[in-house]
C-alpha atoms as a PDB file:
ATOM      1  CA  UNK A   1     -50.642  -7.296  38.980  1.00  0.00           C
ATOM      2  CA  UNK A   2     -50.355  -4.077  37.342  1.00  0.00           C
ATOM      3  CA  UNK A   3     -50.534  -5.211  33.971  1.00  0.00           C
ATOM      4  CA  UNK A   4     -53.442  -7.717  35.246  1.00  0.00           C
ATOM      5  CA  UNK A   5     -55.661  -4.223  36.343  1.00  0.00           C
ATOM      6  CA  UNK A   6     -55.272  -2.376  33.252  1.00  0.00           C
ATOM      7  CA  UNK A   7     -55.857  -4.884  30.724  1.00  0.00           C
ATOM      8  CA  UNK A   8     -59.107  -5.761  32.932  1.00  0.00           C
ATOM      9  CA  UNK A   9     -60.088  -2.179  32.616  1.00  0.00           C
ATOM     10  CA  UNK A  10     -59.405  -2.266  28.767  1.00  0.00           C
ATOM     11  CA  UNK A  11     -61.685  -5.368  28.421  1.00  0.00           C
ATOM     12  CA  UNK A  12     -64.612  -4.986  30.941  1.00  0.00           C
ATOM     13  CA  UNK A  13     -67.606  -2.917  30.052  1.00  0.00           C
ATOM     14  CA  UNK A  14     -69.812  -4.484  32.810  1.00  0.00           C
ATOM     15  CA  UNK A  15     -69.193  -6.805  36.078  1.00  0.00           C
ATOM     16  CA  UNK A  16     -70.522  -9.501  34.184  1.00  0.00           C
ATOM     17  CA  UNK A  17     -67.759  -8.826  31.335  1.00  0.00           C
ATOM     18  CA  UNK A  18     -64.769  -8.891  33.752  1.00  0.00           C
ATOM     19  CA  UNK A  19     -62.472 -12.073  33.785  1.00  0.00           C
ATOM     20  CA  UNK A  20     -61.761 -14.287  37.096  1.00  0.00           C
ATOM     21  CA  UNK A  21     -58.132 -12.985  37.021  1.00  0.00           C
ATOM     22  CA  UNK A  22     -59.013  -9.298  37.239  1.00  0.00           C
ATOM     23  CA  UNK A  23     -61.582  -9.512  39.760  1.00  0.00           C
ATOM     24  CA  UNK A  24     -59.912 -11.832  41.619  1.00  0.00           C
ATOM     25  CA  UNK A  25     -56.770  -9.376  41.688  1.00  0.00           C
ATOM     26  CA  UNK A  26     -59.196  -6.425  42.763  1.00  0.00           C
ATOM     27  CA  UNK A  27     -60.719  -8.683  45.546  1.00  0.00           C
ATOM     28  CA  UNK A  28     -57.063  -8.867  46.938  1.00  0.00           C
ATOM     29  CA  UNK A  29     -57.106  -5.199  46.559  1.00  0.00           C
ATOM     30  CA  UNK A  30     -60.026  -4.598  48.705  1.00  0.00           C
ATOM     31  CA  UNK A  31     -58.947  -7.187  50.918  1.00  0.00           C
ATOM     32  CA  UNK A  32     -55.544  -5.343  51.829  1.00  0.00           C
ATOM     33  CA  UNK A  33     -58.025  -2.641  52.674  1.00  0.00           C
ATOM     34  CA  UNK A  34     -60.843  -3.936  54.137  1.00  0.00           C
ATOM     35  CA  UNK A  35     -61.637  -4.465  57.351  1.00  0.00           C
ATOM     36  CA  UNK A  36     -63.964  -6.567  59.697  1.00  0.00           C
ATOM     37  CA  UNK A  37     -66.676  -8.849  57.503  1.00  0.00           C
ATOM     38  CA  UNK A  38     -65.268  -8.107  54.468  1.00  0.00           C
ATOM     39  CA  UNK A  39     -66.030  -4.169  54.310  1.00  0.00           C
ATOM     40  CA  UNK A  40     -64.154  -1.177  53.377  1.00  0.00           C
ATOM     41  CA  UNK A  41     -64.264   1.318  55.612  1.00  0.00           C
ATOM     42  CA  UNK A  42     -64.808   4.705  52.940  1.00  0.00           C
ATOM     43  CA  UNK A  43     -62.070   7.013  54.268  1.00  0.00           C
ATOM     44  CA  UNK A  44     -60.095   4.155  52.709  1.00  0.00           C
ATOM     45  CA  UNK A  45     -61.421   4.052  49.911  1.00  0.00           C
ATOM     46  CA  UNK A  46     -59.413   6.752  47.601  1.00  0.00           C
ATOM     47  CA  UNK A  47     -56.143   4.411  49.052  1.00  0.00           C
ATOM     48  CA  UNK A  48     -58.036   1.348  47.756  1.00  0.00           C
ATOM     49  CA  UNK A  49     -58.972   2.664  44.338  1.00  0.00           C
ATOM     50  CA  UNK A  50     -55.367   3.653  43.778  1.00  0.00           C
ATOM     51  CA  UNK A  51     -53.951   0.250  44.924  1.00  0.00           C
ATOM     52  CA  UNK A  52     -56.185  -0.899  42.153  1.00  0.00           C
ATOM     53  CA  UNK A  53     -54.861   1.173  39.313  1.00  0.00           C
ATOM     54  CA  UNK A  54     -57.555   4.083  39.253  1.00  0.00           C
ATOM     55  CA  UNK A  55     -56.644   8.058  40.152  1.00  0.00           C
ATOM     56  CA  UNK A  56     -59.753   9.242  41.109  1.00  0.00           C
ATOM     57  CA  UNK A  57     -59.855  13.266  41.345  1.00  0.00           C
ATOM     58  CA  UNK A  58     -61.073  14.428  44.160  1.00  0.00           C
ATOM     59  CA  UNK A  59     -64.525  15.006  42.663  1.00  0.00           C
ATOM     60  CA  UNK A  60     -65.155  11.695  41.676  1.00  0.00           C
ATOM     61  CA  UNK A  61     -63.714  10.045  44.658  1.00  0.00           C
ATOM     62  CA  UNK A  62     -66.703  12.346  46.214  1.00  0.00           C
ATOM     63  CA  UNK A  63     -68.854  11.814  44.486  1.00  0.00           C
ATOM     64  CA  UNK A  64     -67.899   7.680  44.635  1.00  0.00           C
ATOM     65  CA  UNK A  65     -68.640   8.461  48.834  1.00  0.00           C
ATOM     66  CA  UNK A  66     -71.888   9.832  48.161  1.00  0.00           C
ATOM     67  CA  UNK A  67     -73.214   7.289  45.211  1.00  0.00           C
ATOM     68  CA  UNK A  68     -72.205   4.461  48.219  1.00  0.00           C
ATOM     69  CA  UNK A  69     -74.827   3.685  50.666  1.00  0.00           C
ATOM     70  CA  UNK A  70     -73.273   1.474  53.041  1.00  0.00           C
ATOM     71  CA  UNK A  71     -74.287   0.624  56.468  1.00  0.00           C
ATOM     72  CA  UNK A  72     -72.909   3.149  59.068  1.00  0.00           C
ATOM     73  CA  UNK A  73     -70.857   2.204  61.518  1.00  0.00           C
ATOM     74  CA  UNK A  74     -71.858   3.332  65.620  1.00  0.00           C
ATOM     75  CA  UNK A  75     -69.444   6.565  64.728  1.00  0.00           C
ATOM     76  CA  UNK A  76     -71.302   7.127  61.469  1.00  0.00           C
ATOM     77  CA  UNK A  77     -68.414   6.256  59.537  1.00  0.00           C
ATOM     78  CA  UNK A  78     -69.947   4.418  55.931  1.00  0.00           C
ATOM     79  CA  UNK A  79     -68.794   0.938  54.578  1.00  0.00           C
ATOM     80  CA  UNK A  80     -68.342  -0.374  51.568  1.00  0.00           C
ATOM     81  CA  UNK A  81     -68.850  -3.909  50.630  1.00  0.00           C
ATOM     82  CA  UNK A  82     -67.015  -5.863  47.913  1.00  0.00           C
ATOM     83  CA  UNK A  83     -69.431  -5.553  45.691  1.00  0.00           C
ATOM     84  CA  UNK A  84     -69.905  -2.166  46.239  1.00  0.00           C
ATOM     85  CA  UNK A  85     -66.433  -1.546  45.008  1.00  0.00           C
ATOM     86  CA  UNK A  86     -66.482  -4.081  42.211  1.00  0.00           C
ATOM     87  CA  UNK A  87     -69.426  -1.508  40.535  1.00  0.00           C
ATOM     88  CA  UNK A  88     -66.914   1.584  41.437  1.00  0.00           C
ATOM     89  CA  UNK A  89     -63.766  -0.230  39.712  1.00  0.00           C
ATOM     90  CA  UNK A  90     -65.986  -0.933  36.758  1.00  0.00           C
ATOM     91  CA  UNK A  91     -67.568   2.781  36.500  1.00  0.00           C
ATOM     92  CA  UNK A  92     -64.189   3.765  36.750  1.00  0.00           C
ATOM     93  CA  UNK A  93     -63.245   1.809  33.572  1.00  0.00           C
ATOM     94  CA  UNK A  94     -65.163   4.779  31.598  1.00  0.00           C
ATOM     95  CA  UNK A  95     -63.020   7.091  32.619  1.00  0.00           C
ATOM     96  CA  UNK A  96     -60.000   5.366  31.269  1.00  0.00           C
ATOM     97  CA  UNK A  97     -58.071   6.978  28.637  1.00  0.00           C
ATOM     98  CA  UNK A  98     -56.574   6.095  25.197  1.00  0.00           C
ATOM     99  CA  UNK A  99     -53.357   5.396  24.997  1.00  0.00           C
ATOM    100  CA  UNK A 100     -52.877   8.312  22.466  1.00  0.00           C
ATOM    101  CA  UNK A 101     -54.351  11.036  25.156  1.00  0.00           C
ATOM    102  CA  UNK A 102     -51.879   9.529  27.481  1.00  0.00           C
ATOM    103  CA  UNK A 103     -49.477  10.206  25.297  1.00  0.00           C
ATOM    104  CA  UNK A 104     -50.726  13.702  24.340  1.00  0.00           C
ATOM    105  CA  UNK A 105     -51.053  14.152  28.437  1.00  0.00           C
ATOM    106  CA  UNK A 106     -46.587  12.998  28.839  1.00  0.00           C
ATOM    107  CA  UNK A 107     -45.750  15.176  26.068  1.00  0.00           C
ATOM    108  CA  UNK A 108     -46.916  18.296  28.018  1.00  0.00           C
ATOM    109  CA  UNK A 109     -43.202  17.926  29.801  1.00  0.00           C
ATOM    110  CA  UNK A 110     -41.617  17.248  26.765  1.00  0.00           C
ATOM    111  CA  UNK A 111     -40.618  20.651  26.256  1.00  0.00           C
ATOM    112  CA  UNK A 112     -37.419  19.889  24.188  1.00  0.00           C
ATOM    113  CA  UNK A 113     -39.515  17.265  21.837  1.00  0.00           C
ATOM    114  CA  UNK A 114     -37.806  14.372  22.550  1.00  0.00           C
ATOM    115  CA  UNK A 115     -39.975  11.940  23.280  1.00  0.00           C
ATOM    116  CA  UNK A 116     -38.354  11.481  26.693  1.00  0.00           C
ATOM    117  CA  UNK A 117     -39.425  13.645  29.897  1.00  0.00           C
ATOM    118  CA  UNK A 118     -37.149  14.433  32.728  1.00  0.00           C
ATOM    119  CA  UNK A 119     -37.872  12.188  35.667  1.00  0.00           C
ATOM    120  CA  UNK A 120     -37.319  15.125  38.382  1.00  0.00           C
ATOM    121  CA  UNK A 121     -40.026  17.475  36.542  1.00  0.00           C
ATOM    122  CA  UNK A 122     -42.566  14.753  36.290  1.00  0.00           C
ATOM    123  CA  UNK A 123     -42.114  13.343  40.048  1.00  0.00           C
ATOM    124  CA  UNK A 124     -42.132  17.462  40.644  1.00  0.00           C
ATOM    125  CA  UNK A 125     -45.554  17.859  38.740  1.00  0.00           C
ATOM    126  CA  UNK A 126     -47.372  14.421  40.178  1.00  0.00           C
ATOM    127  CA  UNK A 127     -46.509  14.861  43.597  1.00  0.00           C
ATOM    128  CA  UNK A 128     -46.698  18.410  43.618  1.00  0.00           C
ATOM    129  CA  UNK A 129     -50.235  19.555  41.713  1.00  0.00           C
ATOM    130  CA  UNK A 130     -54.105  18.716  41.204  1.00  0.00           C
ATOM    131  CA  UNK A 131     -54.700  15.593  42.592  1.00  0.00           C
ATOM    132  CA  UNK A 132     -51.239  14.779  42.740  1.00  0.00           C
ATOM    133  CA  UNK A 133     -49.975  11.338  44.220  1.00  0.00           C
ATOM    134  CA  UNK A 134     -48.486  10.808  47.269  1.00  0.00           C
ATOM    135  CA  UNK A 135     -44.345  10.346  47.104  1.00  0.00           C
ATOM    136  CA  UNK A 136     -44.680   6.552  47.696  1.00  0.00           C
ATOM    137  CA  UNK A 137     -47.249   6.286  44.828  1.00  0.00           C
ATOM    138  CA  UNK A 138     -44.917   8.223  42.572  1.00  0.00           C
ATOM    139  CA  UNK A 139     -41.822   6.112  43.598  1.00  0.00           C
ATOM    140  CA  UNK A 140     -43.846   2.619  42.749  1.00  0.00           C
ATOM    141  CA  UNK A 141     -44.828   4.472  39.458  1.00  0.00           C
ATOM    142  CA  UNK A 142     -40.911   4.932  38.958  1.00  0.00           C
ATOM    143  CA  UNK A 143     -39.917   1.502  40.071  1.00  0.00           C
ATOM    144  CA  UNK A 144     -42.554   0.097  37.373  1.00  0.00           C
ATOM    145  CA  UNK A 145     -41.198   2.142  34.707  1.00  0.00           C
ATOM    146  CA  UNK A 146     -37.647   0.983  35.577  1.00  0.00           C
ATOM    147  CA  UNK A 147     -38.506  -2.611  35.988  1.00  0.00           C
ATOM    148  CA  UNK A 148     -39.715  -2.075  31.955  1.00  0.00           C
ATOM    149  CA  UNK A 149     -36.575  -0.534  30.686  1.00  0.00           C
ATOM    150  CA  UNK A 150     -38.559   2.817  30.229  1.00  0.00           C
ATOM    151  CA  UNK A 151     -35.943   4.866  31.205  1.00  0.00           C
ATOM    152  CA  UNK A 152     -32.613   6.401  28.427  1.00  0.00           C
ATOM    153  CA  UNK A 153     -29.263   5.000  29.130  1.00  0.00           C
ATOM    154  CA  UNK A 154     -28.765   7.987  31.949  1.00  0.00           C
ATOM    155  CA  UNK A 155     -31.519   6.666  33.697  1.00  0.00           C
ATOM    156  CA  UNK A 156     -32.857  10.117  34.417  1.00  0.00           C
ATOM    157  CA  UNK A 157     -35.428  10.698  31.666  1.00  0.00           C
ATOM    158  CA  UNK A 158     -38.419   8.670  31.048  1.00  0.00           C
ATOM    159  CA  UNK A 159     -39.626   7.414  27.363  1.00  0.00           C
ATOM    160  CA  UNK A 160     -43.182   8.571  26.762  1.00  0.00           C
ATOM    161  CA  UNK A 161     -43.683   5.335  24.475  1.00  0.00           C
ATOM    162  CA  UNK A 162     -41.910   2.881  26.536  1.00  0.00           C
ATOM    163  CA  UNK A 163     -44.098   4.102  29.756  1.00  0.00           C
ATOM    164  CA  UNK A 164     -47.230   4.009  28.175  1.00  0.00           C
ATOM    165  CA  UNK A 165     -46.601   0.053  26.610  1.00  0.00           C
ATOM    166  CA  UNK A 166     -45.481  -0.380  30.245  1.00  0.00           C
ATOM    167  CA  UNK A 167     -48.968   0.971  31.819  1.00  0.00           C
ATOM    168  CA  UNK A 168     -51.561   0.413  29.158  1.00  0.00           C
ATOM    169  CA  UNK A 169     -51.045  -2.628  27.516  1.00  0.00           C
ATOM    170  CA  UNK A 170     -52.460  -3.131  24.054  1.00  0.00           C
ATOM    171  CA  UNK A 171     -56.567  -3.888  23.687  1.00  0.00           C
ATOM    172  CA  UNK A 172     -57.314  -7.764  23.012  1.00  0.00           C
ATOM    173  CA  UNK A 173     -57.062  -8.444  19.600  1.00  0.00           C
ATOM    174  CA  UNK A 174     -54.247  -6.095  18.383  1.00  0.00           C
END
């Protein structure tokens, strides 16, 4: 499903643009999320987007909450439709990087220029700083990278190549 998100982001540049797959696999998404008639309720909507393979910072999952005008709730809490967050997923899409800034971004911990980061510093980093991900997201972003062989023989250092093939698969066409 991973795989399924990202390549959706890679080739969407409206709603209209987006194949079944990927929107269906963002419905499901919102689904896990949602609650009553199909709706979101927005405190869950930072959980949602990151279910769905975006990391919003902070200010743009803000300024997501205040772009949404949903109907309030009797406790004034706003909700967020599907289609609602089908327009957010696909805004989001301009946000996503190359995969040469992602590697640019990895090599940071590559202090020893190796092409491989140590696992414990980058879990440290993610989990740790900024809008850092919560210790579940971070072990999910570890099981992917294990489950595609992105890790040296010691299994305690992560290939900055291998992870970003894993994550951001290649644009159509190449």
């Amino acid at each position: 499903t991973v795989s399924v998100l990202y390549w959706g982001l890679w080739m969407a540049l409206s709603t209209q643009d987006i194949p079944q797959d990927v929107s269906d696999a963002w419905h499901d998404v919102f689904n896990a999320f949602a609650e009553a008639e199909d709706e979101l309720n927005v405190k869950d909507l930072g959980k949602c987007l990151r279910a769905a393979g975006q990391c919003p910072t902070s200010e743009q999952l803000q300024s997501m909450i205040e772009d949404v005008s949903g109907e309030h709730d009797a406790d004034g809490s706003t909700r967020v439709s599907w289609a609602q967050f089908e327009r957010l997923m696909v805004s989001c899409m301009n946000d996503l990087k190359t995969e040469e800034e992602l590697r640019e971004a990895l090599r940071t911990f590559d202090s020893e220029q190796t092409g491989y980061i140590p696992i414990s510093e980058l879990r440290y980093f993610m989990t740790s700083f900024g809008d850092n991900l919560e210790p579940e997201e971070m072990t999910e972003l570890i099981n992917e990278a294990q489950a595609g062989g992105c890790f040296d023989s010691a299994g305690v250092n992560l290939s900055i190549d291998e992870f970003v093939k894993r994550i951001m698969p290649p644009l159509p066409g190449q």
